[in-house]
Protein backbone atom coordinates (compact mmCIF):
# COMPACT_ATOMS: atom_id res chain seq x y z
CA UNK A 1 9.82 -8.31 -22.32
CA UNK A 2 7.37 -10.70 -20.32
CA UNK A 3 5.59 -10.00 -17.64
CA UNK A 4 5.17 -6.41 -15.61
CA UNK A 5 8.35 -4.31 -15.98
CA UNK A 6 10.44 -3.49 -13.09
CA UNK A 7 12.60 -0.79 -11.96
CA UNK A 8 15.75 -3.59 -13.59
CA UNK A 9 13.91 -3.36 -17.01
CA UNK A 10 13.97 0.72 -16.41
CA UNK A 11 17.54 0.70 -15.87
CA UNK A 12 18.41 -1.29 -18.76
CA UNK A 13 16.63 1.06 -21.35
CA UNK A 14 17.66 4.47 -19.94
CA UNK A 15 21.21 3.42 -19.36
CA UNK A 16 21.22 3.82 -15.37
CA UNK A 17 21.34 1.83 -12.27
CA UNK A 18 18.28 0.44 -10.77
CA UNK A 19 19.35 2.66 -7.23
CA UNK A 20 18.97 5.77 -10.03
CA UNK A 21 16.27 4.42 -11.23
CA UNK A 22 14.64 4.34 -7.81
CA UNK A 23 15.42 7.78 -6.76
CA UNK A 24 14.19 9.40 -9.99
CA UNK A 25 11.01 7.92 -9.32
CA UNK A 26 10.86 9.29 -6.29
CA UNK A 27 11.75 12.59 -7.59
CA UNK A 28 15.08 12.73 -5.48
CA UNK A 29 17.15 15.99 -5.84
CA UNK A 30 20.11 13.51 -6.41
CA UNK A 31 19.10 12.68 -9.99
CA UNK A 32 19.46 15.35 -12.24
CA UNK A 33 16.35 16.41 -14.70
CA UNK A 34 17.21 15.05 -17.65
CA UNK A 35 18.06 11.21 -15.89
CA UNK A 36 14.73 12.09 -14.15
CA UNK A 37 12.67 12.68 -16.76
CA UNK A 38 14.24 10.09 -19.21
CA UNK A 39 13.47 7.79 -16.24
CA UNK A 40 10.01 8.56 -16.10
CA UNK A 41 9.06 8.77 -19.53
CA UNK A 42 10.46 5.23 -20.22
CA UNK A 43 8.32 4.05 -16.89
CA UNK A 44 5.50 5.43 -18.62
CA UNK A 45 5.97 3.68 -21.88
CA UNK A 46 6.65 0.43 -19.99
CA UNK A 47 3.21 1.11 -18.15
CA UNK A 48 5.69 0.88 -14.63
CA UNK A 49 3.53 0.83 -11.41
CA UNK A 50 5.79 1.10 -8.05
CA UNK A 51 5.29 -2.02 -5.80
CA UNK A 52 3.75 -0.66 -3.01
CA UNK A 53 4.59 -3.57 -0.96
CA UNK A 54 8.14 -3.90 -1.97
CA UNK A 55 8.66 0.00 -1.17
CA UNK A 56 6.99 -0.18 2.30
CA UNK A 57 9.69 -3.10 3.20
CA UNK A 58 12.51 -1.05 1.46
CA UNK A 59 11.64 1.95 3.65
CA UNK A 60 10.87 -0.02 6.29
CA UNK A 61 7.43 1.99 6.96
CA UNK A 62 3.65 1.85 5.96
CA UNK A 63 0.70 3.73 5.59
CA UNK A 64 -1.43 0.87 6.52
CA UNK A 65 -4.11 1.50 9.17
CA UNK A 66 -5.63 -1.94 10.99
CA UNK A 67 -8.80 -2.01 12.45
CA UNK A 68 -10.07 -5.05 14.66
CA UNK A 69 -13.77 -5.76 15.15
CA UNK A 70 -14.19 -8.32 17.93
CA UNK A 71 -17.28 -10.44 17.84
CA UNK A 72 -20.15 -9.18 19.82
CA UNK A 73 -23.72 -11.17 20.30
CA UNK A 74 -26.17 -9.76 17.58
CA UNK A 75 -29.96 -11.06 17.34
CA UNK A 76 -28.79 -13.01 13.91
CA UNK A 77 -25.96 -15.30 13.24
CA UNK A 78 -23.41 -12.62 12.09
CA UNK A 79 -22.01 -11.74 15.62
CA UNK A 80 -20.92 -8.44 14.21
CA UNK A 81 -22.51 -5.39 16.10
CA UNK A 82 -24.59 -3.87 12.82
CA UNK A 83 -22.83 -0.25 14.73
CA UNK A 84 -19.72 -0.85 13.56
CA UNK A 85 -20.66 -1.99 10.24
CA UNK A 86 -22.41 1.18 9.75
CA UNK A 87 -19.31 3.25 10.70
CA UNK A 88 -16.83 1.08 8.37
CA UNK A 89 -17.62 3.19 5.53
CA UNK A 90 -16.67 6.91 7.25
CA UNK A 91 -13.57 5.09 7.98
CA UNK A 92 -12.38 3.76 4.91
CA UNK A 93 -13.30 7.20 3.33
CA UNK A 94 -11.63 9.03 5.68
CA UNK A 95 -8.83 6.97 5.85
CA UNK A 96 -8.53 7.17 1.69
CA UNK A 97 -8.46 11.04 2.07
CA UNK A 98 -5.51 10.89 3.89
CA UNK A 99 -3.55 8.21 1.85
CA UNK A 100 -3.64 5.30 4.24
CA UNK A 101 -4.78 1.82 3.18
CA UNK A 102 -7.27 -0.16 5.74
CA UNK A 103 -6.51 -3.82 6.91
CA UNK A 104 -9.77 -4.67 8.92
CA UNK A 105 -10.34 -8.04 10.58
CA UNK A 106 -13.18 -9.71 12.45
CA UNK A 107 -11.85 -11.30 15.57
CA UNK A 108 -13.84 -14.32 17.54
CA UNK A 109 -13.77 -12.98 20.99
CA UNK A 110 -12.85 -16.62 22.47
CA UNK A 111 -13.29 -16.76 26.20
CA UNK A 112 -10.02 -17.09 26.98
CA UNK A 113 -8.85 -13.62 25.54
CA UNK A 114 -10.95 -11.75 27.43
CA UNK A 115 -10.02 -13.54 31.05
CA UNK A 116 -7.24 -10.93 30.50
């Protein structure tokens, strides 16, 4: 097999479909324990990793947190407000802890935005 291994490549080997497949690896009551663990243990050995991406569009949700720092004048040439900087840290911890991911972006505040 080339490549990373997909849930496709799981199927094939334990003899399921890749919906089965799916729902074993998400420990669904519909799969019995044996198809589970069969399921898992072949994921294992194929070094499987869910795509996170591909299950967030599949469920059609995501545990993605964005944050948006606007420009703001600073003494230097960084227009970032040193602030907000310092409090990026307690919020990618924090947001870690409870299983989100972080998107942040630096916005220009261009004058026209904030005419409103």
């Amino acid at each position: 097999m080339k490549g990373k291994a997909t849930s496709f490549d799981i199927a094939h080997y334990a003899g399921v479909s890749q919906s089965t497949v799916s729902r074993a690896l998400r420990n669904s009551p519909l799969v019995n324990e044996e198809t589970r663990k069969r399921v898992h243990d072949i994921a294992k050995k194929l070094n499987y990793k869910v795509d996170k991406n591909a299950s967030n569009l599949r469920t059609q949700q995501s545990s993605t947190l964005a944050l948006l720092l606007f420009e703001d004048p600073t003494s230097d040439e960084s227009q970032i407000n040193p602030f907000f900087l310092s409090m990026l840290g307690s919020i990618t911890r924090a947001c870690a802890k409870e299983g989100y991911d972080l998107l942040v972006s630096f916005q220009s505040a261009s004058a026209s935005r904030l005419r409103g």
